[in-house]
C-alpha atoms as a PDB file:
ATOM      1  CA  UNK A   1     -11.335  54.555  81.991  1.00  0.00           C
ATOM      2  CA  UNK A   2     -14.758  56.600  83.115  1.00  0.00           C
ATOM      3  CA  UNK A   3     -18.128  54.439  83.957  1.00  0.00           C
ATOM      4  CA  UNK A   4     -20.216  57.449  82.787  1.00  0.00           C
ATOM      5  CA  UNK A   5     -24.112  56.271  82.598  1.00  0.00           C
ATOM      6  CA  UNK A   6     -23.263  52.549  82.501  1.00  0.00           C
ATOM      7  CA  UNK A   7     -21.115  53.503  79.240  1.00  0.00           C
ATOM      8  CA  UNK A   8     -17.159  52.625  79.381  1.00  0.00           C
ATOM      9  CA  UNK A   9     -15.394  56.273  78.422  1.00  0.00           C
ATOM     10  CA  UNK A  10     -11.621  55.507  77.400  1.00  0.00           C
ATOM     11  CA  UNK A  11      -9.265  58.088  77.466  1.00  0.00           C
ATOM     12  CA  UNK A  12      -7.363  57.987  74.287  1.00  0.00           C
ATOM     13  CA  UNK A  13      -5.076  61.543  74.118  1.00  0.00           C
ATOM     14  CA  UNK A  14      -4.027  63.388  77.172  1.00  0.00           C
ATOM     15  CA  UNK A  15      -4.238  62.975  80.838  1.00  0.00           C
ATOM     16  CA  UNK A  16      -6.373  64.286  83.289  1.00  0.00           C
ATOM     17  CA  UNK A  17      -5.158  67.776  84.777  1.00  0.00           C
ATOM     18  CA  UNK A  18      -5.581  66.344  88.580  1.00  0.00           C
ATOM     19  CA  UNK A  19      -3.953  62.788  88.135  1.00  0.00           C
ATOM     20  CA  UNK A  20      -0.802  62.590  89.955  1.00  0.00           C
ATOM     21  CA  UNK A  21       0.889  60.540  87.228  1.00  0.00           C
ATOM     22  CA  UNK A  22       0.145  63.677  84.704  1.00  0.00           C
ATOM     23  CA  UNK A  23       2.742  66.253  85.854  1.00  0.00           C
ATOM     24  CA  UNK A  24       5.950  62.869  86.017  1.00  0.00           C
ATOM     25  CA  UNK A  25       4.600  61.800  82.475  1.00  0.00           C
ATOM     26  CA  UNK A  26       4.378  65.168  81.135  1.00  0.00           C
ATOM     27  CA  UNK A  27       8.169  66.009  83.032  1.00  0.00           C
ATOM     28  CA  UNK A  28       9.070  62.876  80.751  1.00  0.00           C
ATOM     29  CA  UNK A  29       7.421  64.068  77.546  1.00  0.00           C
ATOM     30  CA  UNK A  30       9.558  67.390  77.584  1.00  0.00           C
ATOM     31  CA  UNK A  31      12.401  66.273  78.623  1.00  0.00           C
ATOM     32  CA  UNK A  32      12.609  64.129  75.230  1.00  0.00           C
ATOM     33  CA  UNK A  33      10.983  66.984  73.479  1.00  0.00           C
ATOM     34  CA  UNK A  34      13.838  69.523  74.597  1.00  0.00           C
ATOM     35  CA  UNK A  35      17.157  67.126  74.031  1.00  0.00           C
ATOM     36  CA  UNK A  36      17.263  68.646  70.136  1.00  0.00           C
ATOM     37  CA  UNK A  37      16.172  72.172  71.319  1.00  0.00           C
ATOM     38  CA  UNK A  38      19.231  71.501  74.189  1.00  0.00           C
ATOM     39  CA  UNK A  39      21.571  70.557  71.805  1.00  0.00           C
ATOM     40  CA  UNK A  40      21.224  73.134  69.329  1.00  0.00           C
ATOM     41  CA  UNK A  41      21.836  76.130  71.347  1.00  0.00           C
ATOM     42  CA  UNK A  42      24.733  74.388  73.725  1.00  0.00           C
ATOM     43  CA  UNK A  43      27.014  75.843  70.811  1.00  0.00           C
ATOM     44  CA  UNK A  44      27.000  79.350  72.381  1.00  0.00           C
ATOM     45  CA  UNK A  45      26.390  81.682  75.473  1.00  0.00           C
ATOM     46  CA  UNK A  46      22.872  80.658  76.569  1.00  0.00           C
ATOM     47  CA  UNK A  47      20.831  79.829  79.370  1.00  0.00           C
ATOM     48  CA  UNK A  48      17.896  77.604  79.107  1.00  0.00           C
ATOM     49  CA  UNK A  49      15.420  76.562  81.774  1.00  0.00           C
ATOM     50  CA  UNK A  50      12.280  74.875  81.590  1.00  0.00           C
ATOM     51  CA  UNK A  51       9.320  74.221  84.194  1.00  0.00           C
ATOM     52  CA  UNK A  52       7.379  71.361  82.919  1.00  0.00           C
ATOM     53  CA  UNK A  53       6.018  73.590  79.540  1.00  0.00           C
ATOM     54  CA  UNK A  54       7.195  76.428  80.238  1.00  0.00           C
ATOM     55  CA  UNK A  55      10.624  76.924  79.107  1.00  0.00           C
ATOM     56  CA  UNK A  56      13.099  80.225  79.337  1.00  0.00           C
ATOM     57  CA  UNK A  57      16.275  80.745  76.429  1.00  0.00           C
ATOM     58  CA  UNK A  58      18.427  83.198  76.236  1.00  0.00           C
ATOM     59  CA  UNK A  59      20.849  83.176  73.156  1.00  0.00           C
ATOM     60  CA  UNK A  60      23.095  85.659  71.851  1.00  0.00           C
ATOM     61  CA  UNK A  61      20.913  84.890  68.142  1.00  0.00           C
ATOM     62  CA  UNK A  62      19.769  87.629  65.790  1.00  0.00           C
ATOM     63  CA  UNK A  63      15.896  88.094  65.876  1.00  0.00           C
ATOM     64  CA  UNK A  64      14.919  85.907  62.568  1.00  0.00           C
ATOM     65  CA  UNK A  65      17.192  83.239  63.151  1.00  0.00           C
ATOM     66  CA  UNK A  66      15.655  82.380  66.167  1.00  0.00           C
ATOM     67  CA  UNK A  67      12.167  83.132  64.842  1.00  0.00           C
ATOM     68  CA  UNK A  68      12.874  80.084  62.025  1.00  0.00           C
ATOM     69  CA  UNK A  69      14.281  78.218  64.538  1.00  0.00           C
ATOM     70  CA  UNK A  70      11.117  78.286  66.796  1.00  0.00           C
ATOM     71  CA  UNK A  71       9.440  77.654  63.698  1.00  0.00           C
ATOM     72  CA  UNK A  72      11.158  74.565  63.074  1.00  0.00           C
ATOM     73  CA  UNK A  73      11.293  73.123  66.977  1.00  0.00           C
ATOM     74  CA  UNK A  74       7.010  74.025  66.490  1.00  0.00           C
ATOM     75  CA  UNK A  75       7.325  70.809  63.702  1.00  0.00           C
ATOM     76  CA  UNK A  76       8.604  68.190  66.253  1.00  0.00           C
ATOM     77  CA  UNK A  77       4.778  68.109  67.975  1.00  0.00           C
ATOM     78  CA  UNK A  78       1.619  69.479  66.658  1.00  0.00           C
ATOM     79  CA  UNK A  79       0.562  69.453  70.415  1.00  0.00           C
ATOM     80  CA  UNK A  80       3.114  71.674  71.987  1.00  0.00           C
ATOM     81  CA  UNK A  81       3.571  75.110  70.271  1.00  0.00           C
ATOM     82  CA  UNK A  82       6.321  77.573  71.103  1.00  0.00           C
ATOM     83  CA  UNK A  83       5.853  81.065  71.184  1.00  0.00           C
ATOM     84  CA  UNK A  84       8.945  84.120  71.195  1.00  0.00           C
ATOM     85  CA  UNK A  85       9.047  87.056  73.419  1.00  0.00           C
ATOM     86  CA  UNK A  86      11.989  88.939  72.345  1.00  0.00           C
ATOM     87  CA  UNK A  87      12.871  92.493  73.439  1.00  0.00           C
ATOM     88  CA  UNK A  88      14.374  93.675  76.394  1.00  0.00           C
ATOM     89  CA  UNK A  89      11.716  92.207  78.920  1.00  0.00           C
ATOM     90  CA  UNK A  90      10.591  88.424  79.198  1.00  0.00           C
ATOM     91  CA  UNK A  91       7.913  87.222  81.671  1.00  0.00           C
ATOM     92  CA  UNK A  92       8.617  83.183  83.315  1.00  0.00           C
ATOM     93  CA  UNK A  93       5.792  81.662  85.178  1.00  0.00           C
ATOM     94  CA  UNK A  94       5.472  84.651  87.790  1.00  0.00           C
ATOM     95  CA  UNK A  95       8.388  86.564  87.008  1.00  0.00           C
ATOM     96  CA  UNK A  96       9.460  89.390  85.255  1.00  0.00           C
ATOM     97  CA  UNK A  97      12.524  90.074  83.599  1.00  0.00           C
ATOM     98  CA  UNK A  98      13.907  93.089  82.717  1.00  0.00           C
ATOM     99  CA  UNK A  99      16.918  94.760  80.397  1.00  0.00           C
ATOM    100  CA  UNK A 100      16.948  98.103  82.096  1.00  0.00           C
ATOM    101  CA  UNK A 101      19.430 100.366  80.319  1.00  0.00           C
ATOM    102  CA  UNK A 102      21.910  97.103  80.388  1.00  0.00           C
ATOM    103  CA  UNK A 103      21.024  96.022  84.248  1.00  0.00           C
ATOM    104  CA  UNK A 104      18.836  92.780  84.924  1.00  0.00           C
ATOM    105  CA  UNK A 105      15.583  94.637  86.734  1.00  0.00           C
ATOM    106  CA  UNK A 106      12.855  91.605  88.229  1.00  0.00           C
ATOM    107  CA  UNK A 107       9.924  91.476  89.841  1.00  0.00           C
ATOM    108  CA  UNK A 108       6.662  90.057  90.419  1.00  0.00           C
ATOM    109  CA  UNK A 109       4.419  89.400  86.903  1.00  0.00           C
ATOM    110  CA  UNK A 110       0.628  89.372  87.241  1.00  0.00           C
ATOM    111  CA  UNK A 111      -1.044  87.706  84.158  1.00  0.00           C
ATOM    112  CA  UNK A 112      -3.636  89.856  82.245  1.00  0.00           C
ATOM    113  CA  UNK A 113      -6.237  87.041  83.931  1.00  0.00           C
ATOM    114  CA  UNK A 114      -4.799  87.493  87.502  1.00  0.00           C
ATOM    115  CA  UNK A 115      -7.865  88.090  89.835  1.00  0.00           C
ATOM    116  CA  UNK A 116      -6.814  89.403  93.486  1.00  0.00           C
ATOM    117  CA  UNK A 117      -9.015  86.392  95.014  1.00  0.00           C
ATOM    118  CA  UNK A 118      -7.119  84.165  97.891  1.00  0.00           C
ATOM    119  CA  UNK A 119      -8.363  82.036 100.255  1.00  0.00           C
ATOM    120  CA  UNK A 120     -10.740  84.325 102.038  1.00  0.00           C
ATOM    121  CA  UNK A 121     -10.004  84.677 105.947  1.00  0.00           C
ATOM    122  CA  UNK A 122     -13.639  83.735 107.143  1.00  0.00           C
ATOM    123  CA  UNK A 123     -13.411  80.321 105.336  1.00  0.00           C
ATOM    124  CA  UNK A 124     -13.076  76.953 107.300  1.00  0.00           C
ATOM    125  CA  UNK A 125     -10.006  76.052 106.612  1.00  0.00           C
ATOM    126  CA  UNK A 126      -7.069  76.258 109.300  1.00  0.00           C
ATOM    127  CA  UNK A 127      -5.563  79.287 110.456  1.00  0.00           C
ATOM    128  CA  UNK A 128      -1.842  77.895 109.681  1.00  0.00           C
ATOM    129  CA  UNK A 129      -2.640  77.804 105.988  1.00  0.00           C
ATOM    130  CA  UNK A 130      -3.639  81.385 105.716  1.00  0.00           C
ATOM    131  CA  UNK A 131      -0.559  82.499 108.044  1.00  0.00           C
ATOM    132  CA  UNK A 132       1.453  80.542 105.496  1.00  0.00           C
ATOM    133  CA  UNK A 133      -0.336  82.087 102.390  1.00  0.00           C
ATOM    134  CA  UNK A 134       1.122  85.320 103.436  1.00  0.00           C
ATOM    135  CA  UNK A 135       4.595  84.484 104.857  1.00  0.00           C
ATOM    136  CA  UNK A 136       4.904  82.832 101.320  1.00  0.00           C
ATOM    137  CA  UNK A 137       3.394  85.607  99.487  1.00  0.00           C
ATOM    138  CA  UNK A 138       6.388  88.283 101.393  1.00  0.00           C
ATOM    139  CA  UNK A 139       9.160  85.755 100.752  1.00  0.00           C
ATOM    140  CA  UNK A 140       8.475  85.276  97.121  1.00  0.00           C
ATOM    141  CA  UNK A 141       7.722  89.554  96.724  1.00  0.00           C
ATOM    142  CA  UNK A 142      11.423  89.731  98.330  1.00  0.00           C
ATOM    143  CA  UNK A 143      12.913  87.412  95.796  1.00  0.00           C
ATOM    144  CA  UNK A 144      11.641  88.333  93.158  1.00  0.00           C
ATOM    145  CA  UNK A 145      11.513  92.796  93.363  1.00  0.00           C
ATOM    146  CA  UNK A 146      15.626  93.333  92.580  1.00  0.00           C
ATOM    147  CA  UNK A 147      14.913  97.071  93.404  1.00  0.00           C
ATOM    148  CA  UNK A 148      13.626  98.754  96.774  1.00  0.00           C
ATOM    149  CA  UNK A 149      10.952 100.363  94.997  1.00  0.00           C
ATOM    150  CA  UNK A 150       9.491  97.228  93.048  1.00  0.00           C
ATOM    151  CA  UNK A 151       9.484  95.262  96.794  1.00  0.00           C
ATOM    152  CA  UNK A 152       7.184  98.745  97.918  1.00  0.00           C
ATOM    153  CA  UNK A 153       4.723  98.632  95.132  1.00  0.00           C
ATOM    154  CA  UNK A 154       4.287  94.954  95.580  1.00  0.00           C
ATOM    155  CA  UNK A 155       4.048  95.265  99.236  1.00  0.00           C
ATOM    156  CA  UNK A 156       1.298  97.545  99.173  1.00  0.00           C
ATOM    157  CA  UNK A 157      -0.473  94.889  96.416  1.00  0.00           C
ATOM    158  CA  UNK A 158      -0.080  92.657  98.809  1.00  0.00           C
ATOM    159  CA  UNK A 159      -1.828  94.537 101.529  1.00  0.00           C
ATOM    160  CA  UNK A 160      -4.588  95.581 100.195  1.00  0.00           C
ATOM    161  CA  UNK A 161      -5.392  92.184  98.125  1.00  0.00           C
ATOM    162  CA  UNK A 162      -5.551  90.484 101.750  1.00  0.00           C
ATOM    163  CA  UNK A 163      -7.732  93.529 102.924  1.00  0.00           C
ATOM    164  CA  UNK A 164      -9.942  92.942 100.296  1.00  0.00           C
ATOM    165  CA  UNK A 165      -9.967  89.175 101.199  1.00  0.00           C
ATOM    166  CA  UNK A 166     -10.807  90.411 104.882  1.00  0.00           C
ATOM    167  CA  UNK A 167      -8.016  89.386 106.335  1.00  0.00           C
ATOM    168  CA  UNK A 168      -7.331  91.625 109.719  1.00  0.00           C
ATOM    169  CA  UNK A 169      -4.389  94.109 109.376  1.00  0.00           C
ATOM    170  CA  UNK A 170      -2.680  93.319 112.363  1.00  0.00           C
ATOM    171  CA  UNK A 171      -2.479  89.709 111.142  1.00  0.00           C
ATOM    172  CA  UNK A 172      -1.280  90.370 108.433  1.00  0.00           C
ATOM    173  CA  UNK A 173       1.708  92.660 109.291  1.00  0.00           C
ATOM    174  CA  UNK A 174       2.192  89.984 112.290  1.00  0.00           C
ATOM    175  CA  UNK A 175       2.365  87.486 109.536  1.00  0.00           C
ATOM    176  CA  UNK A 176       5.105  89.456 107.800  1.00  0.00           C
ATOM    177  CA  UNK A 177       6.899  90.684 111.029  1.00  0.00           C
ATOM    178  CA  UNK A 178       7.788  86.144 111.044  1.00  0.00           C
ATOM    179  CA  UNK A 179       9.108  86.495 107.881  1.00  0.00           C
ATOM    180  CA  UNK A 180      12.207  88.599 108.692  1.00  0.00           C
ATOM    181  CA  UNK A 181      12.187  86.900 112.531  1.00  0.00           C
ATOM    182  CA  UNK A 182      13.218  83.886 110.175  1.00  0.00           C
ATOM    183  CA  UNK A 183      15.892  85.412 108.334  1.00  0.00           C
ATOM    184  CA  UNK A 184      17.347  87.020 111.302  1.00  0.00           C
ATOM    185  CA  UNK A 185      16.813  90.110 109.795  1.00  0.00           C
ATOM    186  CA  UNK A 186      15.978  93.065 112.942  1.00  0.00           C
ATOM    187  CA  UNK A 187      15.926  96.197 111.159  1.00  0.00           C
ATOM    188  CA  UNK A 188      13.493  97.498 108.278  1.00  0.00           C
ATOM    189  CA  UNK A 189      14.101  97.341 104.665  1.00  0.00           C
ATOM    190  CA  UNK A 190      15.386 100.367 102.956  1.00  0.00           C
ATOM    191  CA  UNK A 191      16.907 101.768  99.991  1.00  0.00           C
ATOM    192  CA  UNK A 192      20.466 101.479 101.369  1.00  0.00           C
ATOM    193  CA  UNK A 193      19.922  97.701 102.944  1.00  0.00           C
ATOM    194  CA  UNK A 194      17.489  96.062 100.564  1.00  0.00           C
ATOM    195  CA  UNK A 195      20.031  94.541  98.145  1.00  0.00           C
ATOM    196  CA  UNK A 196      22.001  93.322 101.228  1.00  0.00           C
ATOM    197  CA  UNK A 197      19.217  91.887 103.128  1.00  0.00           C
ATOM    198  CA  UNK A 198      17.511  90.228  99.992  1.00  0.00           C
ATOM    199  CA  UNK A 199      21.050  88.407  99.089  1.00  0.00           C
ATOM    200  CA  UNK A 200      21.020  87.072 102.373  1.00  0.00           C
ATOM    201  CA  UNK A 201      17.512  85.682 102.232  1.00  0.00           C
ATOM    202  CA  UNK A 202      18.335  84.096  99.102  1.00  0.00           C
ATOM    203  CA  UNK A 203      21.305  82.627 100.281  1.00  0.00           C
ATOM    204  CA  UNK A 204      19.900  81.157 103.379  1.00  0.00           C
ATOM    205  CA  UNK A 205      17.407  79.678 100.845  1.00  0.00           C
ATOM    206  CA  UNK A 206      19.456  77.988  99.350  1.00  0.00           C
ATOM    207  CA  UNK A 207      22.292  76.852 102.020  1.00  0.00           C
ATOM    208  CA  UNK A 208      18.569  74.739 103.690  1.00  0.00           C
ATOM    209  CA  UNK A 209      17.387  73.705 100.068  1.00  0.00           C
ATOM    210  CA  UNK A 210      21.324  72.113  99.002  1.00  0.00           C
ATOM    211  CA  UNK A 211      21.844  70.495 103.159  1.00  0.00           C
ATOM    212  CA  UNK A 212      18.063  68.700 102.620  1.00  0.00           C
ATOM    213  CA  UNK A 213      19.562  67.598  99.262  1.00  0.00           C
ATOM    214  CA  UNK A 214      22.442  66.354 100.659  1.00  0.00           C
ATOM    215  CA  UNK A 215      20.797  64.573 103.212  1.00  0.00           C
ATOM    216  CA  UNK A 216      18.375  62.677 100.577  1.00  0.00           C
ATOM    217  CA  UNK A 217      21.311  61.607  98.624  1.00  0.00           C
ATOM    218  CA  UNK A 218      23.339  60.272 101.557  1.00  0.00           C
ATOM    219  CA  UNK A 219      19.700  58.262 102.745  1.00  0.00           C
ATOM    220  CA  UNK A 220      19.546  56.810  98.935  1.00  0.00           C
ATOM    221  CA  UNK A 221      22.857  56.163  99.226  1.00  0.00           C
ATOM    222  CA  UNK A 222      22.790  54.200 102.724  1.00  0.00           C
ATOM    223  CA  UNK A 223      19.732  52.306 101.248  1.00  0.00           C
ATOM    224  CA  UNK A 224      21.437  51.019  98.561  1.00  0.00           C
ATOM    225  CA  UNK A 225      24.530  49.651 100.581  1.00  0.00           C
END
């Protein structure tokens, strides 16, 4: 409820985009909108993934059969509509996913609206959180870029969107020089290495993400006892 002008305003539909309850009731929401969507497509070789509304299928369906089913799932809400993208490239959240002559190719997606603004280096805030904004930035380009060449092209993105933001170029490449002091990684990324080295940072990733896991489990556990 809003006090606007000594007039009670009641929310009656939605929730407001910066409420912290909004992204746990809308987690909620889909996760009873997808249990018939879930269901359906358990019956064969798929994958299915979902962050809050977005959500990522692949099914071994021909092209019209899954266009009436979309069709169909759009019925169960008049609020939440589904849209396909089917060929041989799909684009989740930031990522791109490719069918390149029958290899997975991925790498970083820039929506049509993406503006090259970031938290300009002369602002007030703390130092830290641009030094993070970068090492972040590298870590995710890494990830993402399966190929040598993608991880380049991004790279030099990367660069000069920070230029452009005045950040310094020796803090920037200092910022990126921590990234591979964290992974252990002392030699530079090349065509022959870059596979190697990226399966390691991903791995590492995940080894830290599954112990702190672990560790939450076993304190939920001891709290209940």
């Amino acid at each position: 409820m809003l006090d606007y002008l000594n007039i009670k305003q009641i929310n009656v539909r939605g929730n407001a985009m910066d409420s912290p309850l909004t992204l746990t009731v809308a987690n909620c929401y889909m996760f009873f909108f997808e249990q018939d969507i879930i269901k359906q497509i358990n019956n064969g070789d798929r994958l299915y993934l979902r962050y809050i509304d977005d959500i990522f299928i692949t099914i071994n369906w021909p092209t019209q059969h899954l266009l009436k089913e979309i069709y169909r799932w759009n019925k169960f809400d008049s609020s939440i509509k589904l849209e396909a993208q089917v060929g041989y490239s799909a684009n989740f959240l930031d990522l791109c996913i490719e069918n390149k002559n029958d290899e997975l190719f991925t790498e970083v997606y820039h929506k049509p609206s993406y503006e090259s603004y970031y938290l300009p280096f002369n602002s007030v805030y703390s130092t830290h959180i641009k030094k993070n904004i970068l090492f972040g930035m590298l870590i995710r380009t890494i990830k993402y870029c399966s190929i040598f060449e993608a991880y380049l092209n991004e790279l030099e993105k990367l660069r000069m969107i920070f230029l452009l933001n005045k950040y310094p170029g020796e803090f920037i490449e200092k910022q990126f020089s921590y990234v591979f002091q964290k992974y252990n990684i002392n030699q530079p990324l090349s065509t022959k290495n870059y596979n190697t080295l990226r399966e390691k940072m991903i791995y590492v990733d995940m080894k830290e993400k599954f112990q702190l896991i672990m560790v939450k489990q076993c304190s939920f556990i001891l709290r209940i006892v």
